[in-house]
C-alpha atoms as a PDB file:
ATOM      1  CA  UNK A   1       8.756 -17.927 -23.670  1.00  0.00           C
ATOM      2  CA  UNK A   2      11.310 -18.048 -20.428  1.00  0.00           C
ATOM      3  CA  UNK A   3      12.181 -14.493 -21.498  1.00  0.00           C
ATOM      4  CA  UNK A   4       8.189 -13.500 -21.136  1.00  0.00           C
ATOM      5  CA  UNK A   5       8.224 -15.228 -17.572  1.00  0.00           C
ATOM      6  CA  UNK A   6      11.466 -13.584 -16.542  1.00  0.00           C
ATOM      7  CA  UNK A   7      10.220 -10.094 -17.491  1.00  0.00           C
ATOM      8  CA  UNK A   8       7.542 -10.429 -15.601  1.00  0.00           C
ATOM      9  CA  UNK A   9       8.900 -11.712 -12.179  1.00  0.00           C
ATOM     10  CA  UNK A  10      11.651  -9.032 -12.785  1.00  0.00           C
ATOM     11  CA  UNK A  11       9.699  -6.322 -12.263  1.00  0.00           C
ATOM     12  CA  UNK A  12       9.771  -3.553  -9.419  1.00  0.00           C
ATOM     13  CA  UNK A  13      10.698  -5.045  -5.999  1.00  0.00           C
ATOM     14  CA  UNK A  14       8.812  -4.165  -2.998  1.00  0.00           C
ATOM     15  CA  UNK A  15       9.413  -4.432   0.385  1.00  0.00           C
ATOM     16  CA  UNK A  16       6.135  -3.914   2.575  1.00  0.00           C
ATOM     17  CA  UNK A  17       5.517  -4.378   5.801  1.00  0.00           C
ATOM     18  CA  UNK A  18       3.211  -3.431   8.956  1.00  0.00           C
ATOM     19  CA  UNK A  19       4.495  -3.157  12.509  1.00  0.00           C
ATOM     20  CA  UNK A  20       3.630  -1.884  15.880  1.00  0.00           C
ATOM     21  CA  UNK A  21       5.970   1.271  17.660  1.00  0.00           C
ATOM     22  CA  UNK A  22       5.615   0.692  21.143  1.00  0.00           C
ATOM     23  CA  UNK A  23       6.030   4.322  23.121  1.00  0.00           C
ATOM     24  CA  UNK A  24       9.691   5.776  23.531  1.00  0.00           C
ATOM     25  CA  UNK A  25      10.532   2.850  20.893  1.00  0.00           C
ATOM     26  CA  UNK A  26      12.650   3.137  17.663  1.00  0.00           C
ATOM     27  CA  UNK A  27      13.236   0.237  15.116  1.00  0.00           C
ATOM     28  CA  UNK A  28      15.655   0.266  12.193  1.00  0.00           C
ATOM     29  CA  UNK A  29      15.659  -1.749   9.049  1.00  0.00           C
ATOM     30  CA  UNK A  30      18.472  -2.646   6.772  1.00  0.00           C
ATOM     31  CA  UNK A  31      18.768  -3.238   2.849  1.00  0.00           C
ATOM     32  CA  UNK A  32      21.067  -3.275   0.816  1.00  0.00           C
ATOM     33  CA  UNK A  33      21.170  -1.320  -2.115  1.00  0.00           C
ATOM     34  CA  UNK A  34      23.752  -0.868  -5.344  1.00  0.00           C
ATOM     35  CA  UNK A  35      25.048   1.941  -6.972  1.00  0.00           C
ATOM     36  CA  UNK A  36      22.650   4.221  -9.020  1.00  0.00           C
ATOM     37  CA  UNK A  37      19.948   2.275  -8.264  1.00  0.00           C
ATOM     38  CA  UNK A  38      15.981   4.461  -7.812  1.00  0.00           C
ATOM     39  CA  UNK A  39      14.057   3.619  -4.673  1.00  0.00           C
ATOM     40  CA  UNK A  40      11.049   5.078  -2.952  1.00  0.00           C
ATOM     41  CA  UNK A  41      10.470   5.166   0.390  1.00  0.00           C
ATOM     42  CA  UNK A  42       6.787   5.843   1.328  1.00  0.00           C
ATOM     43  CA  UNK A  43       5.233   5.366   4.896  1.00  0.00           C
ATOM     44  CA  UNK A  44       2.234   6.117   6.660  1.00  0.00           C
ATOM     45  CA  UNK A  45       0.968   5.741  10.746  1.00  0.00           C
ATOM     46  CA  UNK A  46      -1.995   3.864  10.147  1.00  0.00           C
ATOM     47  CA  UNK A  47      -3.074   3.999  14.417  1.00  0.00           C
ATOM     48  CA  UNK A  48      -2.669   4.929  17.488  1.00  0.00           C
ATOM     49  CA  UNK A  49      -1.642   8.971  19.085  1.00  0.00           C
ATOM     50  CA  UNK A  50      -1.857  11.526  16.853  1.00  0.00           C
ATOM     51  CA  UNK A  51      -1.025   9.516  14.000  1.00  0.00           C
ATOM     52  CA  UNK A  52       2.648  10.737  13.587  1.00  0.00           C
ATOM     53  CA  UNK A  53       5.915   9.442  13.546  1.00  0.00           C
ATOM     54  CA  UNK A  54       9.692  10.771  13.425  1.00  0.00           C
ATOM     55  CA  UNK A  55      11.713   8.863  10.536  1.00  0.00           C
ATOM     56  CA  UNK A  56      15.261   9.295   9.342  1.00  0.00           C
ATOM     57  CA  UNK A  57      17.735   6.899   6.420  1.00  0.00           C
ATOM     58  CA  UNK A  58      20.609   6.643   6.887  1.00  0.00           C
ATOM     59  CA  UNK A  59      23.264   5.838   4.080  1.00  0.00           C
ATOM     60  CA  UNK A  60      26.096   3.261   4.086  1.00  0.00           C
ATOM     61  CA  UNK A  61      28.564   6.364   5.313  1.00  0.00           C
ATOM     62  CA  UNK A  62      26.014   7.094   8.163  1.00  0.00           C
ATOM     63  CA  UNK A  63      24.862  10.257   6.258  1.00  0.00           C
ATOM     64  CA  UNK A  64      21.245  11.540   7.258  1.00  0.00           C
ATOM     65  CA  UNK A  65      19.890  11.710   3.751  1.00  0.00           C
ATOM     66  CA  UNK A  66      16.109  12.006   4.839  1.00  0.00           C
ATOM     67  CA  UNK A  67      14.818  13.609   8.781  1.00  0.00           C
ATOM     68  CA  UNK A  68      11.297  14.307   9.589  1.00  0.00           C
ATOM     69  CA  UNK A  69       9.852  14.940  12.505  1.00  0.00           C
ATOM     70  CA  UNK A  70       5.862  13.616  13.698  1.00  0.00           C
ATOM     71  CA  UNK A  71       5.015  12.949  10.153  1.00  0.00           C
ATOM     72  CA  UNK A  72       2.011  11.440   9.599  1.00  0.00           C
ATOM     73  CA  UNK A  73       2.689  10.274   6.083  1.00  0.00           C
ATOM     74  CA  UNK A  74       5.408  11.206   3.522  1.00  0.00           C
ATOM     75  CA  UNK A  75       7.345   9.584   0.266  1.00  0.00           C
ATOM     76  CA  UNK A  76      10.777  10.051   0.180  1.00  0.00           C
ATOM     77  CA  UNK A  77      12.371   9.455  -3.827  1.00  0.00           C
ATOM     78  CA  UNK A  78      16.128   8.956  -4.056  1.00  0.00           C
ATOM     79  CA  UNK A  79      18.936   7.627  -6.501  1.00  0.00           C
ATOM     80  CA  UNK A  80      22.016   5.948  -4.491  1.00  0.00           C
ATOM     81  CA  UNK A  81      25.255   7.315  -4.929  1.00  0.00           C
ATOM     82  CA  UNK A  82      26.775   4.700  -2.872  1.00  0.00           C
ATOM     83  CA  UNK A  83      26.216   0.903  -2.570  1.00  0.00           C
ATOM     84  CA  UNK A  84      25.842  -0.472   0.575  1.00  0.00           C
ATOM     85  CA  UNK A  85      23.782  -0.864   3.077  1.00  0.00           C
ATOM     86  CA  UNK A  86      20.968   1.781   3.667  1.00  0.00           C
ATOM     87  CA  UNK A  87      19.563   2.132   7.264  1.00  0.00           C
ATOM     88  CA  UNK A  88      15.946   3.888   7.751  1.00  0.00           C
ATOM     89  CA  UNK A  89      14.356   4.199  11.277  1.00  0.00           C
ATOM     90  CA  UNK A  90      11.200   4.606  12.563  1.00  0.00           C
ATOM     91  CA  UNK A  91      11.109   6.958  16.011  1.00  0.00           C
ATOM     92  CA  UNK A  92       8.320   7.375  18.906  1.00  0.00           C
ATOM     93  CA  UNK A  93      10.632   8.122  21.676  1.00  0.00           C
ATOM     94  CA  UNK A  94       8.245  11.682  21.872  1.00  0.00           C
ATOM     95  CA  UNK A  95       5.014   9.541  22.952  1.00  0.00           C
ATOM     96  CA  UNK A  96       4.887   8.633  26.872  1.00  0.00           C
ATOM     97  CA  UNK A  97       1.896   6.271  26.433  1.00  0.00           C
ATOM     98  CA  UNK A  98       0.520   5.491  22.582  1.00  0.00           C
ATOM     99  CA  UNK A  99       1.964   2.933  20.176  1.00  0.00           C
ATOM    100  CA  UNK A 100       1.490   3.301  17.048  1.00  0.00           C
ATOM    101  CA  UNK A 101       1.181   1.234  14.208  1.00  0.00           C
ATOM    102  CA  UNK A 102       3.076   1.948  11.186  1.00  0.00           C
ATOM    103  CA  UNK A 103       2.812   0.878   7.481  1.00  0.00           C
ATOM    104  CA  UNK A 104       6.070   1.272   4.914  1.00  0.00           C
ATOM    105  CA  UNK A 105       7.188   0.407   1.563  1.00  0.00           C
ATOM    106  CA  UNK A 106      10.340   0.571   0.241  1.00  0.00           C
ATOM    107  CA  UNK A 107      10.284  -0.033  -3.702  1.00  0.00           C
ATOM    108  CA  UNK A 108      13.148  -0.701  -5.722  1.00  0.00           C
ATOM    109  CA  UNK A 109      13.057   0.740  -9.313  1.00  0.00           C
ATOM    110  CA  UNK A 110      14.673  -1.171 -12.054  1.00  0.00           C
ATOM    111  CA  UNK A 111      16.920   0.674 -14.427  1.00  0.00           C
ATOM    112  CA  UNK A 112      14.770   3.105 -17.147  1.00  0.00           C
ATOM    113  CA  UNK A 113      15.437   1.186 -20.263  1.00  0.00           C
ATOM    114  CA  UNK A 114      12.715   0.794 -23.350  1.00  0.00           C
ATOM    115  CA  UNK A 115      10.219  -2.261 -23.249  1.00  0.00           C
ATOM    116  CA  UNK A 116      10.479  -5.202 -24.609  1.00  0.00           C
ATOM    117  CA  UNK A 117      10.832  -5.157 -28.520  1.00  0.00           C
ATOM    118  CA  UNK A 118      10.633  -1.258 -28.613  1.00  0.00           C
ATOM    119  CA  UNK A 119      14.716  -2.061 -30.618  1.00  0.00           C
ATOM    120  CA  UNK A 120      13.354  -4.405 -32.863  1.00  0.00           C
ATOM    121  CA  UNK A 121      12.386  -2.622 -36.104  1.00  0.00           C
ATOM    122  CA  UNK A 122      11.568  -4.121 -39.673  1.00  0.00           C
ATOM    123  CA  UNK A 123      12.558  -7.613 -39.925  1.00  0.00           C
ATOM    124  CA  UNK A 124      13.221  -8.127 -36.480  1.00  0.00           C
ATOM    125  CA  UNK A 125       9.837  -7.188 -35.461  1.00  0.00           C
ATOM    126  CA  UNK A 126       8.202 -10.698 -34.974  1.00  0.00           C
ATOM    127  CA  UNK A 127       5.341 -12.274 -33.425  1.00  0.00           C
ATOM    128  CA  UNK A 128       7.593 -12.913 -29.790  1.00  0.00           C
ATOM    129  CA  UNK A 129       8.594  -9.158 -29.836  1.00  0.00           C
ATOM    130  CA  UNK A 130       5.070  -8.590 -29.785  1.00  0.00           C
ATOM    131  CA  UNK A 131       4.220 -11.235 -27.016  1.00  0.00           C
ATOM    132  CA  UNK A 132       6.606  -9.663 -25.094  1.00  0.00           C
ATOM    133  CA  UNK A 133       5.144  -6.407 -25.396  1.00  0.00           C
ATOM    134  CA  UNK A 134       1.480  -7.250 -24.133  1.00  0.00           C
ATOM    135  CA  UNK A 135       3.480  -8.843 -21.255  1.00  0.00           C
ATOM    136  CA  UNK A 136       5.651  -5.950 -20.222  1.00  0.00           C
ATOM    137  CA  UNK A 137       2.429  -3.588 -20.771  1.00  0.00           C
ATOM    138  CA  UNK A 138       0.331  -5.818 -18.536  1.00  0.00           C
ATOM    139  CA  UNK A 139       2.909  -6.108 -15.553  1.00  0.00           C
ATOM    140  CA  UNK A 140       2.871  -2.588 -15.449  1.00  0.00           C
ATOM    141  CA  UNK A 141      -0.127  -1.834 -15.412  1.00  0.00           C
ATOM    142  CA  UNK A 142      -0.690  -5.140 -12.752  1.00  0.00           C
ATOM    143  CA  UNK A 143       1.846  -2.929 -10.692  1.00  0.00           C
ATOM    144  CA  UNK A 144      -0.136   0.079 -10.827  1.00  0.00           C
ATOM    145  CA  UNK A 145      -3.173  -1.761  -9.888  1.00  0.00           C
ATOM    146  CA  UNK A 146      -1.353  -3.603  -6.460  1.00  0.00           C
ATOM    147  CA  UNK A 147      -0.052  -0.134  -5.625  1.00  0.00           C
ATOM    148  CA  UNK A 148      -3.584   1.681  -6.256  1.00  0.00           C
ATOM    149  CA  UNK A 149      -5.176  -1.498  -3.942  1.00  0.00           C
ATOM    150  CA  UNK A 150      -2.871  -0.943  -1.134  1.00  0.00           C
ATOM    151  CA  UNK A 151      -3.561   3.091  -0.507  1.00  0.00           C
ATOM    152  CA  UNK A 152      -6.932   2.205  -1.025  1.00  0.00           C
ATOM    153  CA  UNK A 153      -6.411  -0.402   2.190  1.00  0.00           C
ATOM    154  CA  UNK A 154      -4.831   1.944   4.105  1.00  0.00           C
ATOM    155  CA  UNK A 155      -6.941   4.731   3.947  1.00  0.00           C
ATOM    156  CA  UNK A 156      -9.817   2.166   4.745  1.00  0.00           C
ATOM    157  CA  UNK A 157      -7.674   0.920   7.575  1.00  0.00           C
ATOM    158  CA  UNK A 158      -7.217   4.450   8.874  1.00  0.00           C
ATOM    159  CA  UNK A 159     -10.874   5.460   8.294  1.00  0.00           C
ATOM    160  CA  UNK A 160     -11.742   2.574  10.451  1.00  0.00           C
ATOM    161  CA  UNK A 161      -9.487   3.274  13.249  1.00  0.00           C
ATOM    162  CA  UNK A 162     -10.887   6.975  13.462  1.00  0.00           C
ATOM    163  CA  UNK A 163     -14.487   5.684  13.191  1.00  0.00           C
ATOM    164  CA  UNK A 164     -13.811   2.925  16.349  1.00  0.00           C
ATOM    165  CA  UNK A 165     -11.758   5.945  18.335  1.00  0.00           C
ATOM    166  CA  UNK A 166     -15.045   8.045  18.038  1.00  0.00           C
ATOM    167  CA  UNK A 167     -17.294   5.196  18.940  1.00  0.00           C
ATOM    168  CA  UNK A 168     -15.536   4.487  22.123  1.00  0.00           C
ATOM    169  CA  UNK A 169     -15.481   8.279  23.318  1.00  0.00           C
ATOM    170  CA  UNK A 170     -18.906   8.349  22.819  1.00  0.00           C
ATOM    171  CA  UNK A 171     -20.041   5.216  24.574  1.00  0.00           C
ATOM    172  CA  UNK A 172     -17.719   6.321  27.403  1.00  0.00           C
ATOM    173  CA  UNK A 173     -19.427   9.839  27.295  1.00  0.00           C
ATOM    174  CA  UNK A 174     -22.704   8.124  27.030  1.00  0.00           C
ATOM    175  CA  UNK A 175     -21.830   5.595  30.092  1.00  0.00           C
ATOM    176  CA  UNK A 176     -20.396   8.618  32.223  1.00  0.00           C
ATOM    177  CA  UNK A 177     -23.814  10.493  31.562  1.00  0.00           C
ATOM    178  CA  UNK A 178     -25.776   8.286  32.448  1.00  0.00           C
ATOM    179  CA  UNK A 179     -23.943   6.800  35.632  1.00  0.00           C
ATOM    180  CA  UNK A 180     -24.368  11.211  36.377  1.00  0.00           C
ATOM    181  CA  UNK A 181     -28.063  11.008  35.972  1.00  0.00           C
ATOM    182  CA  UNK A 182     -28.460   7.858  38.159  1.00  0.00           C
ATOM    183  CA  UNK A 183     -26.418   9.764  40.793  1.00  0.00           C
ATOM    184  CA  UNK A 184     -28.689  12.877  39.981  1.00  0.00           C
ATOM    185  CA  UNK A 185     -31.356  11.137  40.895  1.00  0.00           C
ATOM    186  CA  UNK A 186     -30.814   9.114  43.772  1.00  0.00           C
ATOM    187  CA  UNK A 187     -29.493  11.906  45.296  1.00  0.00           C
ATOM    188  CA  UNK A 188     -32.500  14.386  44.707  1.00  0.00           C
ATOM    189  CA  UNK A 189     -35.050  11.101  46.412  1.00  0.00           C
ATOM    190  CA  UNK A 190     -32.583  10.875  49.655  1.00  0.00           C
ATOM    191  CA  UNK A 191     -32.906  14.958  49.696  1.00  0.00           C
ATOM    192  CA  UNK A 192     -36.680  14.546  49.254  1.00  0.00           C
ATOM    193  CA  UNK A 193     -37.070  11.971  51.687  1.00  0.00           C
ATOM    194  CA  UNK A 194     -34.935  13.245  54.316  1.00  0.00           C
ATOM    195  CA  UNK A 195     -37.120  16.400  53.823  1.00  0.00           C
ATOM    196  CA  UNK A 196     -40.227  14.663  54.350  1.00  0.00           C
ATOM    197  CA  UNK A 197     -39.239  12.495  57.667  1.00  0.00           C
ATOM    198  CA  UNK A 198     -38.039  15.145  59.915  1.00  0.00           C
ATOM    199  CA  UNK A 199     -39.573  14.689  63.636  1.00  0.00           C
ATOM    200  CA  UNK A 200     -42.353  17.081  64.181  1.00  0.00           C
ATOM    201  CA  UNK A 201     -42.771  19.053  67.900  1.00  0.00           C
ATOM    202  CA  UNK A 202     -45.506  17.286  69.325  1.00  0.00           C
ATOM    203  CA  UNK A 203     -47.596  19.806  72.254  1.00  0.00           C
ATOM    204  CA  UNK A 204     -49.275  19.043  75.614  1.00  0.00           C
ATOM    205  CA  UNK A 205     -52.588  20.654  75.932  1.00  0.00           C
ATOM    206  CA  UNK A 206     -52.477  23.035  78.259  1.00  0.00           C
ATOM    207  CA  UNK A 207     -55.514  23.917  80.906  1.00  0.00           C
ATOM    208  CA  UNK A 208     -57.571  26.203  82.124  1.00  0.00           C
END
């Protein structure tokens, strides 16, 4: 029964995380990954500019394994070669006045090997082989689920930040038009006005 809990806590680990980029910024996280180990780096601006981003990772020899330039979104699959310490930065030293905020997640795969009980055969086949089959089969497809959950948030997220952008270019359109219209108008009653009270000649009578 520990060997059921175990499998499932020792699934796929996941680093997540959201942060602001402040303009001509650039932060750099660290982890530390072993030899022929799979990760996945996936990232996505989420706000702010023109939704892009430069990123580059760096391995423990300070090799550029991964460089792109004002990406909005991109997944980046690898399998180390090296142990050590793996350095992956985020860049908006290109923006002069929008932060951004930034979503990543850095996953890191476990070894392919076969589920749980797949070796047992005949004999060996027994009820906890089985248990620990359903359990492997449902943290998968748990994982799938968390993963599916989160794009779904972001694009949400996103969808929300584009719908608030628009709304505040329009009320500041609407709120320049109108200010325009009450100028409009005040000026076209001061023309009317001073067209109307203008000092007429008055004449003397002359006589005969």
């Amino acid at each position: 029964m520990w060997f059921v809990l175990l499998l499932i806590l020792s699934g796929v680990s996941a680093i997540e995380m959201t942060f602001e980029l402040q303009e001509h910024e650039v932060q750099c996280f660290h982890e530390t990954i072993p030899n022929g180990k799979k990760f996945t780096l996936e990232y996505q601006v989420i706000s702010g500019g023109h939704f892009d981003v430069d990123c580059h990772l760096m391995s423990p020899s300070s090799k550029v394994m991964y460089k792109e330039q004002r990406k909005q979104y991109d997944t980046f699959h690898h399998t180390t070669v090296e142990g050590g310490e793996y350095t992956f930065c985020f860049s908006n030293e290109f923006s002069t006045f929008a932060h951004k905020t930034v979503y990543f997640d850095l996953e890191l795969e476990e070894e392919s090997k076969d589920a749980p009980g797949q070796d047992g055969a005949g004999a060996h086949a027994t009820a906890l082989t089985q248990l620990e089959s359903s359990a492997y089969a449902i943290h998968e497809a748990l994982r799938l689920v968390v993963d599916y959950q989160n794009h779904h948030r972001l694009k949400e997220r996103i969808g929300r930040e584009v719908a608030e952008y628009l709304c505040e270019r329009v009320q500041n359109w609407s709120i320049g038009q109108t200010v325009l219209i009450v100028i409009v108008a005040l000026g076209q009653v001061f023309m009317l006005r001073k067209l109307f009270n203008r000092p007429t000649a008055r004449g003397g009578k002359v006589g005969i």
